[in-house]
PDB file of N, CA and C in Angstrom:
ATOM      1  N   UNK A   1     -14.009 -15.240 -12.186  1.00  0.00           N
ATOM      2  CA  UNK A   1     -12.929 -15.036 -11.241  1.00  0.00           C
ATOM      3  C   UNK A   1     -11.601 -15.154 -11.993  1.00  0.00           C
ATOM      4  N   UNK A   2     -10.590 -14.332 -11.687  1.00  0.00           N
ATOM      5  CA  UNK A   2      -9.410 -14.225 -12.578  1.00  0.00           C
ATOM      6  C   UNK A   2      -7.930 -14.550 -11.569  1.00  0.00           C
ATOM      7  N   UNK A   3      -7.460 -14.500 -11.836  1.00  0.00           N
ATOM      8  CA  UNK A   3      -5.701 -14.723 -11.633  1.00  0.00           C
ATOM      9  C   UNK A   3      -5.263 -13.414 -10.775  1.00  0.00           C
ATOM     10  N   UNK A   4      -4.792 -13.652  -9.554  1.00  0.00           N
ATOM     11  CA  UNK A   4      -4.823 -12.477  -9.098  1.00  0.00           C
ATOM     12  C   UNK A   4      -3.018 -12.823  -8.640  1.00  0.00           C
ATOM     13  N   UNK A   5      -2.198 -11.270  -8.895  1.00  0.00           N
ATOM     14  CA  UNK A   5      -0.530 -11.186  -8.546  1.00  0.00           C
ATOM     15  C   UNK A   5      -0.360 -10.019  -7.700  1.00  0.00           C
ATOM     16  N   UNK A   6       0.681 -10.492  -6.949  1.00  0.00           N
ATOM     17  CA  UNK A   6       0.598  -9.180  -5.950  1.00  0.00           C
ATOM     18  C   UNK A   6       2.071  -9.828  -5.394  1.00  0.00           C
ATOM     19  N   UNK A   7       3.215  -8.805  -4.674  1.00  0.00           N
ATOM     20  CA  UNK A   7       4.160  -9.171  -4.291  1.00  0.00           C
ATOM     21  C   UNK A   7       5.134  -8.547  -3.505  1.00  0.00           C
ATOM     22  N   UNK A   8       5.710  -8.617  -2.563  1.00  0.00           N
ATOM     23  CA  UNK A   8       5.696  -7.020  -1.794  1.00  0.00           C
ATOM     24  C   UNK A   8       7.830  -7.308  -1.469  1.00  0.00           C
ATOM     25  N   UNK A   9       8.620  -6.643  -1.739  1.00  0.00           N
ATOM     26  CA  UNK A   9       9.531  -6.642  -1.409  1.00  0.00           C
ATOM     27  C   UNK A   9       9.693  -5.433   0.015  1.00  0.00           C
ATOM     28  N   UNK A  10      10.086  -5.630   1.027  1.00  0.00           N
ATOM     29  CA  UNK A  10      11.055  -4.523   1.991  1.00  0.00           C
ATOM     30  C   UNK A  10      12.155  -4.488   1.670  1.00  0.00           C
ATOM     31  N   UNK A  11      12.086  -3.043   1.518  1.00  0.00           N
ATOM     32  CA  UNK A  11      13.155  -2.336   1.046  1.00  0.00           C
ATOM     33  C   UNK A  11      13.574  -1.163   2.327  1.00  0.00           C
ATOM     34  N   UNK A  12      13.244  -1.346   3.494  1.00  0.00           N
ATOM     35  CA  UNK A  12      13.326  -0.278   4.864  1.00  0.00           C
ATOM     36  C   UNK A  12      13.131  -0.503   5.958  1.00  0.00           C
ATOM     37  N   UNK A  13      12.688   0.375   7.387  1.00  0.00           N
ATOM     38  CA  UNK A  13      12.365  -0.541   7.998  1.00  0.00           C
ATOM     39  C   UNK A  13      10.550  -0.100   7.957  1.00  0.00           C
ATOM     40  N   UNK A  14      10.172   0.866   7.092  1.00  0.00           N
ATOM     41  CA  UNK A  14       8.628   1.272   6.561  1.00  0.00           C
ATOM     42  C   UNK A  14       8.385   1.510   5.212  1.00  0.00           C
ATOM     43  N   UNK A  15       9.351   0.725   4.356  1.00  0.00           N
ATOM     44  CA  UNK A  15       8.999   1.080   2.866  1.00  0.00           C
ATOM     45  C   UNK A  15       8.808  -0.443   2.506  1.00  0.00           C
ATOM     46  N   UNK A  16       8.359  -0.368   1.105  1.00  0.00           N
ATOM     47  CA  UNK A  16       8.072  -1.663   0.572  1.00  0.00           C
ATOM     48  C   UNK A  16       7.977  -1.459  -0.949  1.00  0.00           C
ATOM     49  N   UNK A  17       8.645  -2.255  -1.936  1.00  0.00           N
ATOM     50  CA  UNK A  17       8.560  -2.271  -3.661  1.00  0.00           C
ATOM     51  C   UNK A  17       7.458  -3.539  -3.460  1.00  0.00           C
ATOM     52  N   UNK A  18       6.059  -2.793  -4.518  1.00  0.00           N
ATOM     53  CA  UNK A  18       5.067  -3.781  -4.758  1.00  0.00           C
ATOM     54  C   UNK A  18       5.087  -4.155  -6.209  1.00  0.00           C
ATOM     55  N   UNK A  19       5.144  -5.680  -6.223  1.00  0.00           N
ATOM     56  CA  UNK A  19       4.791  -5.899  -7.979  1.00  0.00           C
ATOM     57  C   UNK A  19       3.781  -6.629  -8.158  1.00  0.00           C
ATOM     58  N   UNK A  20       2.847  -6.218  -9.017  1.00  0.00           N
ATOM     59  CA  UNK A  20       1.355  -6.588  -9.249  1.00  0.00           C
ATOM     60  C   UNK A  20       1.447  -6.487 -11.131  1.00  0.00           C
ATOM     61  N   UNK A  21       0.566  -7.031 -11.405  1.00  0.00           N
ATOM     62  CA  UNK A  21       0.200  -7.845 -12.791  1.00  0.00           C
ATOM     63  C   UNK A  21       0.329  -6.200 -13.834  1.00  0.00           C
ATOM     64  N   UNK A  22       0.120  -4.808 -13.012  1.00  0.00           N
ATOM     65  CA  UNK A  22      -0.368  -3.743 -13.663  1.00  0.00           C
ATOM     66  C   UNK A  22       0.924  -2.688 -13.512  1.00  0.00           C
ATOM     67  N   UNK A  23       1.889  -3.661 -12.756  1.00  0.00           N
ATOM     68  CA  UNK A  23       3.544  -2.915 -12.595  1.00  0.00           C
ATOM     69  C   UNK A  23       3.563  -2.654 -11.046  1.00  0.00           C
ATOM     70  N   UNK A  24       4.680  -1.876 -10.992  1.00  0.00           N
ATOM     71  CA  UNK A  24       5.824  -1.819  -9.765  1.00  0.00           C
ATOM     72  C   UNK A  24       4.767  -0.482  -9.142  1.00  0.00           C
ATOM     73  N   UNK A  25       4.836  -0.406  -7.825  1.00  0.00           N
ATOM     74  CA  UNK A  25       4.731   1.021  -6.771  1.00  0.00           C
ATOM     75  C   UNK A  25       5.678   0.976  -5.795  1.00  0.00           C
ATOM     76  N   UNK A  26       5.778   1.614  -5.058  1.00  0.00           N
ATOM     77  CA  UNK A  26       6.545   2.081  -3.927  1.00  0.00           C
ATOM     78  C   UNK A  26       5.299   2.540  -2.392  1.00  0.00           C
ATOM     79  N   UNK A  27       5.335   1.671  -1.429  1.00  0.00           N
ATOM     80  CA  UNK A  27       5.202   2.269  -0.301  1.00  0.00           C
ATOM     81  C   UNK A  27       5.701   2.296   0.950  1.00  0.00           C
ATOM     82  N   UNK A  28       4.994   3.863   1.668  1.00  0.00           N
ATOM     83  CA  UNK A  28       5.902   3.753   3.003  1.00  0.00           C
ATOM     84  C   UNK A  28       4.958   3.995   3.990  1.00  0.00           C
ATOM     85  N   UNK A  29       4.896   3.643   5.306  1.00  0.00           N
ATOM     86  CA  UNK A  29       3.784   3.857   6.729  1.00  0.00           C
ATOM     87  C   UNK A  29       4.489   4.556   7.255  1.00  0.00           C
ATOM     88  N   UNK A  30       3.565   5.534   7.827  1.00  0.00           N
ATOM     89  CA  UNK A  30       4.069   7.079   8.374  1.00  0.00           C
ATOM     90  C   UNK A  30       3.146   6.560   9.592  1.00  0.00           C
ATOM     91  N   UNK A  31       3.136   6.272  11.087  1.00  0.00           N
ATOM     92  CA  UNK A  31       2.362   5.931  12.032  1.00  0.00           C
ATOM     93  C   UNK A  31       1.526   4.686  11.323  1.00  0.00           C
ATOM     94  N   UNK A  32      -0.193   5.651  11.504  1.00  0.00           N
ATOM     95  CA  UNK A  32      -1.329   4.725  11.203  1.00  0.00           C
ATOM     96  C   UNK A  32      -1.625   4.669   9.487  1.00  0.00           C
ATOM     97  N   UNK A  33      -0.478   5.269   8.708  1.00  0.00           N
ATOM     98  CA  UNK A  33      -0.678   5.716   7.224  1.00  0.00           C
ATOM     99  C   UNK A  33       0.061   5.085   6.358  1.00  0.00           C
ATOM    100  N   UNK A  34      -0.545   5.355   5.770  1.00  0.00           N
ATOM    101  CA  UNK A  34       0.118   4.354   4.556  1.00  0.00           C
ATOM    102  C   UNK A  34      -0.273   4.771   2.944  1.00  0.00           C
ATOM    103  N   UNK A  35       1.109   5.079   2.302  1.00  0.00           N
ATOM    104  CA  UNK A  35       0.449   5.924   1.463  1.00  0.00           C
ATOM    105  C   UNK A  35       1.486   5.561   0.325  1.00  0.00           C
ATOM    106  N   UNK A  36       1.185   5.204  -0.809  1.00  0.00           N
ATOM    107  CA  UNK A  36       1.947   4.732  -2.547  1.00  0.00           C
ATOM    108  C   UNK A  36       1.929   5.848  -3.486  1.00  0.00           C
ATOM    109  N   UNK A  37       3.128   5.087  -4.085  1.00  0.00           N
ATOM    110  CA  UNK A  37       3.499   6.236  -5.225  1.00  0.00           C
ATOM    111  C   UNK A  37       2.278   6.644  -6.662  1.00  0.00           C
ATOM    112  N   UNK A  38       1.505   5.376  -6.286  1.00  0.00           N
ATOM    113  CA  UNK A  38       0.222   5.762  -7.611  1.00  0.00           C
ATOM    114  C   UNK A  38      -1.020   6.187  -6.846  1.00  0.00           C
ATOM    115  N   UNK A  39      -0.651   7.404  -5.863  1.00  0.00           N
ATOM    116  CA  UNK A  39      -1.776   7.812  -4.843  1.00  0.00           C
ATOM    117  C   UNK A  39      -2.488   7.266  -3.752  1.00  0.00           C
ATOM    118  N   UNK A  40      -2.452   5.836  -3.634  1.00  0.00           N
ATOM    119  CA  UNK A  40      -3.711   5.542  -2.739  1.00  0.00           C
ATOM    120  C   UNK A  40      -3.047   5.931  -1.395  1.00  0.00           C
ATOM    121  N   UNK A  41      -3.982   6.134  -0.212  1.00  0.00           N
ATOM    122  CA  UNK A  41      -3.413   6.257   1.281  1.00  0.00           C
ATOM    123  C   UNK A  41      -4.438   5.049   1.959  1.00  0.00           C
ATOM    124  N   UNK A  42      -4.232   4.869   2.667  1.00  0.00           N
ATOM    125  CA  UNK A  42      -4.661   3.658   3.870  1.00  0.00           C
ATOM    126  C   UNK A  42      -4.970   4.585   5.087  1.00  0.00           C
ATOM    127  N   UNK A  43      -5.137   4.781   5.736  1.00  0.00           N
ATOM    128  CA  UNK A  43      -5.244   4.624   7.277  1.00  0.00           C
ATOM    129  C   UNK A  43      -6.158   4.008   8.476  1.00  0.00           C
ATOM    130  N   UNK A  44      -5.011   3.258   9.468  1.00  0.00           N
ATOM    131  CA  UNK A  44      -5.639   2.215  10.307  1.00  0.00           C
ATOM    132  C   UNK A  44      -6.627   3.424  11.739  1.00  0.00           C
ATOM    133  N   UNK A  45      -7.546   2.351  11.934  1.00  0.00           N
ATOM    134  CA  UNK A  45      -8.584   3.356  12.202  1.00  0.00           C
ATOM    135  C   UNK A  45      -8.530   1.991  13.587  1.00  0.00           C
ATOM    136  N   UNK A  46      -9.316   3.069  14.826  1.00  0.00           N
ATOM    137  CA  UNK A  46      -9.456   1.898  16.127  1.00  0.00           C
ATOM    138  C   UNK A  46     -10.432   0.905  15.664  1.00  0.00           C
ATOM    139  N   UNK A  47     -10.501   0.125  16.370  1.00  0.00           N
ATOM    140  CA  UNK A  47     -11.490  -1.355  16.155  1.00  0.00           C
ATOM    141  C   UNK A  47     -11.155  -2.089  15.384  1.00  0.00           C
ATOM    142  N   UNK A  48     -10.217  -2.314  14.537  1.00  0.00           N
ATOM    143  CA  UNK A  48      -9.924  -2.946  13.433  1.00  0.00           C
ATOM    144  C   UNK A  48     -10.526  -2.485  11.988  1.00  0.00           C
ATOM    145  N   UNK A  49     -10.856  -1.430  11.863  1.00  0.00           N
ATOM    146  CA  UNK A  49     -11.315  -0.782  10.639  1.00  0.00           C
ATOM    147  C   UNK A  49     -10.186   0.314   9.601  1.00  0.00           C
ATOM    148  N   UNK A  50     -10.018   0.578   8.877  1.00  0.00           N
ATOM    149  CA  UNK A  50      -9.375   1.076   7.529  1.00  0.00           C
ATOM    150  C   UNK A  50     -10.088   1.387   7.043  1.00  0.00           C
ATOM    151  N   UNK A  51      -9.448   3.014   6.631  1.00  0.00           N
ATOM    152  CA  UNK A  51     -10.227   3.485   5.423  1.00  0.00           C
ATOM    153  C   UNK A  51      -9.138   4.105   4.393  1.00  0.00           C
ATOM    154  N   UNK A  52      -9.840   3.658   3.088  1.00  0.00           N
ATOM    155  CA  UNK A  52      -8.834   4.035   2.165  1.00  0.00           C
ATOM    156  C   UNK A  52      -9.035   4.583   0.679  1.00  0.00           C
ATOM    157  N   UNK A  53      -8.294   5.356   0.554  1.00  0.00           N
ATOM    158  CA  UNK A  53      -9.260   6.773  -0.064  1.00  0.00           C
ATOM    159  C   UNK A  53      -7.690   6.902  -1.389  1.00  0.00           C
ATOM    160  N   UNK A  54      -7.845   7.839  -1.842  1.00  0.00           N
ATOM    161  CA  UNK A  54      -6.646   8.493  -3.507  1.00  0.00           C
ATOM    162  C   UNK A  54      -6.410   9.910  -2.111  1.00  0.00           C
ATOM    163  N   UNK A  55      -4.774  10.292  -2.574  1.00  0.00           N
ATOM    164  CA  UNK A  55      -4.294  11.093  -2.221  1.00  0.00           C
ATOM    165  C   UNK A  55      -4.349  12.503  -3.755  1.00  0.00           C
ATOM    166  N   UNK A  56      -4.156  12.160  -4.682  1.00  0.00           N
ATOM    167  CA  UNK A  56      -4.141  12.839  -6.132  1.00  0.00           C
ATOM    168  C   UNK A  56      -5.165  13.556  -6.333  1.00  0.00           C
TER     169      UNK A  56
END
């Protein structure tokens, strides 16, 4: 088990600067979406489920 960093600044009232051990991203939520500048997307799904997939 290792050292885990993660850190989220708001920067909007749907963006966010993330800093993690592997550098900086950028994200923003569009509705149920959610989608970063190093590809990944999110989206919130009914029941409490997420699925989250590469946009690239």
């Amino acid at each position: 088990m290792g050292i885990y960093y993660r850190s989220r600044k708001k920067v909007g009232k749907n963006s966010w600067l993330n800093f993690s051990k592997s550098g900086a991203s950028a994200s923003t939520k569009i509705g149920p979406v959610t989608l970063n500048s190093r590809g990944g997307v999110w989206v919130k799904l009914p029941g409490g489920l997420n699925l989250r997939g590469r946009w690239r």
